[in-house]
C-alpha atoms as a PDB file:
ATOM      1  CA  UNK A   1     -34.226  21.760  38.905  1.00  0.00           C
ATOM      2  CA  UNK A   2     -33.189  25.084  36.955  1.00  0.00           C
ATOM      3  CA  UNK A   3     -36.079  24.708  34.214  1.00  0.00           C
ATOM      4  CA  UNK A   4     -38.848  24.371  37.231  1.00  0.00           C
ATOM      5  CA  UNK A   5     -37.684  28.341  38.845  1.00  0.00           C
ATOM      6  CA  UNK A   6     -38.220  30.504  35.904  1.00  0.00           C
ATOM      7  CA  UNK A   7     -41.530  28.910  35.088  1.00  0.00           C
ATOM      8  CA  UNK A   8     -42.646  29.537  39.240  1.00  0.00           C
ATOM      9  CA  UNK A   9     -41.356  32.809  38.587  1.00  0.00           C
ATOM     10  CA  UNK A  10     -43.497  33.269  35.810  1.00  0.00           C
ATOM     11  CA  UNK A  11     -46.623  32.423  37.928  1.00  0.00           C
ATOM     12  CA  UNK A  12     -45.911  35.065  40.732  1.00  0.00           C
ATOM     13  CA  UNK A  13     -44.227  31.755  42.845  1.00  0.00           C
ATOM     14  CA  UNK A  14     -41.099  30.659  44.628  1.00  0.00           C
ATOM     15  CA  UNK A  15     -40.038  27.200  44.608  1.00  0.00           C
ATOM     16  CA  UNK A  16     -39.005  26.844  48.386  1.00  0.00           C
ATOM     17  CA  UNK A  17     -38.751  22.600  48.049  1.00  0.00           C
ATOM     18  CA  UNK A  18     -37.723  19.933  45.461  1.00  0.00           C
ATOM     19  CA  UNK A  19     -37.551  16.448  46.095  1.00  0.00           C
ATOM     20  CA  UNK A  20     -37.227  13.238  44.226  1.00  0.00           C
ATOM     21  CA  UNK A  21     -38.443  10.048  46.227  1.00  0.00           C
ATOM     22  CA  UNK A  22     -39.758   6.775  45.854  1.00  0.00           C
ATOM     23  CA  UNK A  23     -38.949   3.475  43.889  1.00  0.00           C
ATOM     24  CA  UNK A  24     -38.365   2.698  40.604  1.00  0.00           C
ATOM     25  CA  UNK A  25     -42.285   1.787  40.472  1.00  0.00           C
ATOM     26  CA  UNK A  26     -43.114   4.785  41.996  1.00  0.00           C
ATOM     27  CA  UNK A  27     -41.269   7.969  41.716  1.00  0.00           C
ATOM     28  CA  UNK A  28     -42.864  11.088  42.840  1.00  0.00           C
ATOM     29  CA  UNK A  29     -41.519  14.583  41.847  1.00  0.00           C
ATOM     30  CA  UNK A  30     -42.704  16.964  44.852  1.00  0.00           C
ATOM     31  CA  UNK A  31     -42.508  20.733  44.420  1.00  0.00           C
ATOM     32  CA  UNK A  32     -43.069  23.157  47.384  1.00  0.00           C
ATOM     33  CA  UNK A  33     -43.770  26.842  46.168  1.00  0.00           C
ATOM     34  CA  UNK A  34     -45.544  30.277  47.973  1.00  0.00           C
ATOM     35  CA  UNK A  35     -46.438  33.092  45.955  1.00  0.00           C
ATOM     36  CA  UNK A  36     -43.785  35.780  46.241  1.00  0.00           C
ATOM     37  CA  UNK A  37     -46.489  38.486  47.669  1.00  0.00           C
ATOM     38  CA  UNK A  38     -47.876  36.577  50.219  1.00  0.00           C
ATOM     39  CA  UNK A  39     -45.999  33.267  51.232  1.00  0.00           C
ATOM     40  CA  UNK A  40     -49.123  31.353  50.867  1.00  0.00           C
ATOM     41  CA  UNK A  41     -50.276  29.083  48.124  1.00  0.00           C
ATOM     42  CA  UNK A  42     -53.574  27.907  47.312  1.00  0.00           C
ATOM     43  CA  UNK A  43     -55.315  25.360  44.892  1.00  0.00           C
ATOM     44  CA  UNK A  44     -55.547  27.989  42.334  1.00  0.00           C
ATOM     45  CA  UNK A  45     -51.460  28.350  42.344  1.00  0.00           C
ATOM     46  CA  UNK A  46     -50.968  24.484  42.863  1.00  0.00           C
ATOM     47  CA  UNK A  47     -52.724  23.677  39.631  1.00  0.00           C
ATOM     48  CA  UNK A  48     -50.940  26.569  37.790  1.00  0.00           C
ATOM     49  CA  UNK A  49     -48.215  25.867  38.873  1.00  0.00           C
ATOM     50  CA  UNK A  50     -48.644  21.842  37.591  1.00  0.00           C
ATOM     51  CA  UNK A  51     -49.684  22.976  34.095  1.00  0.00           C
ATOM     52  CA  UNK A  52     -46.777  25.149  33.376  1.00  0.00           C
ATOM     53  CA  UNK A  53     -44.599  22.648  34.543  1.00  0.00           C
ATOM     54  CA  UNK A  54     -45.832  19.346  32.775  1.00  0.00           C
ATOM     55  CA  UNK A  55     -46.006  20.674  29.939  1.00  0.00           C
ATOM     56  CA  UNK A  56     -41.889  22.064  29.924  1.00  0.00           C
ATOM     57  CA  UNK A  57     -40.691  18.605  31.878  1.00  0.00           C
ATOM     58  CA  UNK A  58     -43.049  16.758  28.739  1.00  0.00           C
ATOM     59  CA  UNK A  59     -40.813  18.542  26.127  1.00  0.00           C
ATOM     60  CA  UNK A  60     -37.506  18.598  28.182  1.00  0.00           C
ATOM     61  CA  UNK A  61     -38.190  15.374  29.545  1.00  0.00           C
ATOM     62  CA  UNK A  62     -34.758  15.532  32.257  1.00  0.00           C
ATOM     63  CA  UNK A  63     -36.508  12.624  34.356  1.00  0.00           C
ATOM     64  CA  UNK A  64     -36.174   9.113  33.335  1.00  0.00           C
ATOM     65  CA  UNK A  65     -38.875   6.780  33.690  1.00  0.00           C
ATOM     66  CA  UNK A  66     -42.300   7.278  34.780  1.00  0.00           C
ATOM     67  CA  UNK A  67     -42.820   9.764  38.143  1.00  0.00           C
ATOM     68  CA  UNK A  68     -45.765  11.382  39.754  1.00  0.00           C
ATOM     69  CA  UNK A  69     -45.607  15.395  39.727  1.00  0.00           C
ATOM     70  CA  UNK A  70     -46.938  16.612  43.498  1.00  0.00           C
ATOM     71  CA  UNK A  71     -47.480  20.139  43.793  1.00  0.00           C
ATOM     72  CA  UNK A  72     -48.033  21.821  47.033  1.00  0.00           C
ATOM     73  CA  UNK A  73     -47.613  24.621  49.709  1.00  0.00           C
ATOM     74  CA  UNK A  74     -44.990  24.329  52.065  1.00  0.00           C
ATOM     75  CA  UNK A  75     -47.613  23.981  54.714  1.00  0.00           C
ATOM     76  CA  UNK A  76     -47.318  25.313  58.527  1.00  0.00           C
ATOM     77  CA  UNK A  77     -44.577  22.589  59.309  1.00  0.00           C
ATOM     78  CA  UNK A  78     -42.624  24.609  56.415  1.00  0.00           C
ATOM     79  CA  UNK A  79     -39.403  23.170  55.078  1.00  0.00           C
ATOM     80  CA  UNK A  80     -36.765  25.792  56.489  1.00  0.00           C
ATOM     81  CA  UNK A  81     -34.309  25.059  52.915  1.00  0.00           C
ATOM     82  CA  UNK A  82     -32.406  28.677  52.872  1.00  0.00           C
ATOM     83  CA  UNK A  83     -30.699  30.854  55.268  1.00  0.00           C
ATOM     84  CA  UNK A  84     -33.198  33.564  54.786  1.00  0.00           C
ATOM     85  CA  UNK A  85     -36.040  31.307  56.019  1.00  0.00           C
ATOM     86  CA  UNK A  86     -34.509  30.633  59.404  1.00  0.00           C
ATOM     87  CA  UNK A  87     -34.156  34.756  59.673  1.00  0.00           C
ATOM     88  CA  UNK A  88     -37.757  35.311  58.335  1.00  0.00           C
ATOM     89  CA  UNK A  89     -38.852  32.762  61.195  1.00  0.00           C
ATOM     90  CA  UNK A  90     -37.111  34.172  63.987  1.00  0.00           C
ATOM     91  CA  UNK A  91     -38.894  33.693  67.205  1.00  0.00           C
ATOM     92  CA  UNK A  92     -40.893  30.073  66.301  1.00  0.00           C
ATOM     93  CA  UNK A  93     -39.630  26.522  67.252  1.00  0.00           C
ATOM     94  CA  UNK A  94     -37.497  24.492  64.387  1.00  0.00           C
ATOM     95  CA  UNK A  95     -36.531  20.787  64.189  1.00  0.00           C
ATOM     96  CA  UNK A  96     -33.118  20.768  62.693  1.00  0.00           C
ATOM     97  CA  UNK A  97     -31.320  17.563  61.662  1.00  0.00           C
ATOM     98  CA  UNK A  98     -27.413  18.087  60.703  1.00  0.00           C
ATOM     99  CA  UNK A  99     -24.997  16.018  58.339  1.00  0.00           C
ATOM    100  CA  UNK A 100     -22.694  15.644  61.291  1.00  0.00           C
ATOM    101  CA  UNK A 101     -22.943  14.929  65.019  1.00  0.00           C
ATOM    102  CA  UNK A 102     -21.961  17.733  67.229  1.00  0.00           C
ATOM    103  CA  UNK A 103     -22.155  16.521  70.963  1.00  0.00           C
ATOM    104  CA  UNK A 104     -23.233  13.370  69.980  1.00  0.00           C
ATOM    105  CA  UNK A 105     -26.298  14.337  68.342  1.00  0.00           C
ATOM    106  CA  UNK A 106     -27.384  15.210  64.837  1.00  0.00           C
ATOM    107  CA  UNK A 107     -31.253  16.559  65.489  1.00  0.00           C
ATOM    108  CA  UNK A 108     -32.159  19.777  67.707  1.00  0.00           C
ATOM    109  CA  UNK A 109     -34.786  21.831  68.048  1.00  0.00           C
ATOM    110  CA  UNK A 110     -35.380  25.273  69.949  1.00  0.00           C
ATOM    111  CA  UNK A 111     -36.926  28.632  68.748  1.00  0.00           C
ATOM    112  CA  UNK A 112     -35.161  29.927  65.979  1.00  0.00           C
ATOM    113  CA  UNK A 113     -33.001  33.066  67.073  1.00  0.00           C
ATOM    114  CA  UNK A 114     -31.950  34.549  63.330  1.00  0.00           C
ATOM    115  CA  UNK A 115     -28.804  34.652  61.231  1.00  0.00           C
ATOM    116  CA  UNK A 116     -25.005  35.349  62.089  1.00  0.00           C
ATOM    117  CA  UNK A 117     -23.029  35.281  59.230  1.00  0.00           C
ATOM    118  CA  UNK A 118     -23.098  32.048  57.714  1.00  0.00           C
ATOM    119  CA  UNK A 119     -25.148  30.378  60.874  1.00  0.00           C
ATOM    120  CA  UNK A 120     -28.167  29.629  62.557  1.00  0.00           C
ATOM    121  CA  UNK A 121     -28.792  30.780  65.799  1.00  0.00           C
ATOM    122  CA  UNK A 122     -31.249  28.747  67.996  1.00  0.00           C
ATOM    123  CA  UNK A 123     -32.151  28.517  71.539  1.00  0.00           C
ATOM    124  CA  UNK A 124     -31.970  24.659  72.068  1.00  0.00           C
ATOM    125  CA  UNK A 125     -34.471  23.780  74.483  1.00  0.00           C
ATOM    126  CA  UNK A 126     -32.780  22.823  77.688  1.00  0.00           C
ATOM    127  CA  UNK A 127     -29.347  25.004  76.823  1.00  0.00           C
ATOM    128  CA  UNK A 128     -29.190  28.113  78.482  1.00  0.00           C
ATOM    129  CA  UNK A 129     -27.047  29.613  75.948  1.00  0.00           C
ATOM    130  CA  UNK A 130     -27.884  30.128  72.345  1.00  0.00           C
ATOM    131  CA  UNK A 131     -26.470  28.042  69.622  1.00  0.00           C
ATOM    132  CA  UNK A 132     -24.309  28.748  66.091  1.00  0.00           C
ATOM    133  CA  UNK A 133     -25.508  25.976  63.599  1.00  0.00           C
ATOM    134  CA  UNK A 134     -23.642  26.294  60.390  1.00  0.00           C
ATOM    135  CA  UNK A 135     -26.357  26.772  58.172  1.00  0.00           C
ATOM    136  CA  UNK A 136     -23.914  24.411  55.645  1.00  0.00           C
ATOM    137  CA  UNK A 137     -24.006  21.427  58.287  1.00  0.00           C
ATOM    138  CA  UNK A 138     -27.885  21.443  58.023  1.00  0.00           C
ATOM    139  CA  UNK A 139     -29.160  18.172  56.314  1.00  0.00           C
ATOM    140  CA  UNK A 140     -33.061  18.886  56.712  1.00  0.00           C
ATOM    141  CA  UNK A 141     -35.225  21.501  59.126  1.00  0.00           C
ATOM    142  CA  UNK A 142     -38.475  22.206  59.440  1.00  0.00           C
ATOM    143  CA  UNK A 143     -40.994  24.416  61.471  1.00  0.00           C
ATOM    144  CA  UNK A 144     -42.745  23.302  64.207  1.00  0.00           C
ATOM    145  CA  UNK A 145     -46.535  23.407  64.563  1.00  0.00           C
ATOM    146  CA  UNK A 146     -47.543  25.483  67.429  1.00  0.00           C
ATOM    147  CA  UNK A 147     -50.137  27.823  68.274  1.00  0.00           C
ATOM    148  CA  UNK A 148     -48.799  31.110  67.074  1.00  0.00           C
ATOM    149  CA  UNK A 149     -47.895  29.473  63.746  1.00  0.00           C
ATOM    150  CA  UNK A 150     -51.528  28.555  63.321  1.00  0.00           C
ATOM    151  CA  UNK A 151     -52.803  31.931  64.084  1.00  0.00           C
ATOM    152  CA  UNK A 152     -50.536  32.837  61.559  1.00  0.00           C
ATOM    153  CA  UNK A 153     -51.992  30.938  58.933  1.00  0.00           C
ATOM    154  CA  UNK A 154     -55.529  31.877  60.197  1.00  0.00           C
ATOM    155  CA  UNK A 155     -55.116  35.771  59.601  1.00  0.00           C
ATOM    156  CA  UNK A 156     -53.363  35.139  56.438  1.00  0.00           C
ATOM    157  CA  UNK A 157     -56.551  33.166  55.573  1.00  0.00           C
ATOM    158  CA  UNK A 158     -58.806  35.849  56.742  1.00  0.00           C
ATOM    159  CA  UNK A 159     -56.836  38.590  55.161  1.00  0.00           C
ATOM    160  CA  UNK A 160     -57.483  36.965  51.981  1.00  0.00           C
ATOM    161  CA  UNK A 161     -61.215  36.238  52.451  1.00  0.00           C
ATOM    162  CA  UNK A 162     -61.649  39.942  53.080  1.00  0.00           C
ATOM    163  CA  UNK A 163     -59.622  40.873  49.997  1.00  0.00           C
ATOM    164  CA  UNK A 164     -62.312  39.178  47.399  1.00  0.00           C
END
């Protein structure tokens, strides 16, 4: 949604995720964003983030019918929606589902190798050879959780504690 970016923008944040799901009964409007400084995104951002936002989707109104608004952080099992995110997380392990079946199959996953051009380049797990994913054939991906990820997170975390 164009309106929902300049607002994040506005707030220091980068929409990295939206999704509409659910019923008719039950429609939930999720938002992924990170602050642009950090990558992270905490409580403080989340309900920011939902304030500015309700109140321009309340006067804009471009959603019929009643939804739910879920803010959130993209979490360590990160959406992986543009092709700098599969650069930026070079060297971890990605789930990648494609519109298409090449080989007969339309999910992978392997540690992410960076960007050629317009494509991803992974290291499937059990190939010996890397693979070219166009980046345009790519239906959903995702991080893995793993060990190095969560260290990650944890010296993010403790970076910040020492900060205040």
């Amino acid at each position: 949604m164009q309106i929902i970016e300049p607002i994040a923008a506005q707030l220091g944040l980068e929409i990295v995720r939206v999704r509409m799901f659910g019923r008719e009964k039950r429609k939930i409007l999720q938002i992924m964003a990170e602050r642009i400084s950090d990558h992270q995104m905490g409580i403080k951002d989340c309900t920011s983030l939902s304030r500015a936002i309700s109140a321009v989707i309340d006067v804009e109104d471009p959603i019929a019918g009643a939804y739910e608004l879920e803010i959130s952080s993209p979490g360590i099992e990160r959406p992986l929606t543009v092709l700098e995110d599969f650069e930026r997380w070079a060297g971890h392990t990605a789930k990648l589902e494609l519109d298409r079946l090449i080989e007969g199959r339309r999910r992978f996953k392997g540690v992410l190798a960076g960007v050629e051009d317009d494509n991803i380049v992974i290291d499937l797990e059990g190939e010996s050879d890397s693979a070219l994913m166009p980046f345009a054939w790519i239906s959903d991906a995702h991080l893995v959780m793993s060990d190095a990820l969560l260290n990650m997170n944890k010296n993010a975390k403790d970076s910040r504690e020492t900060k205040t």
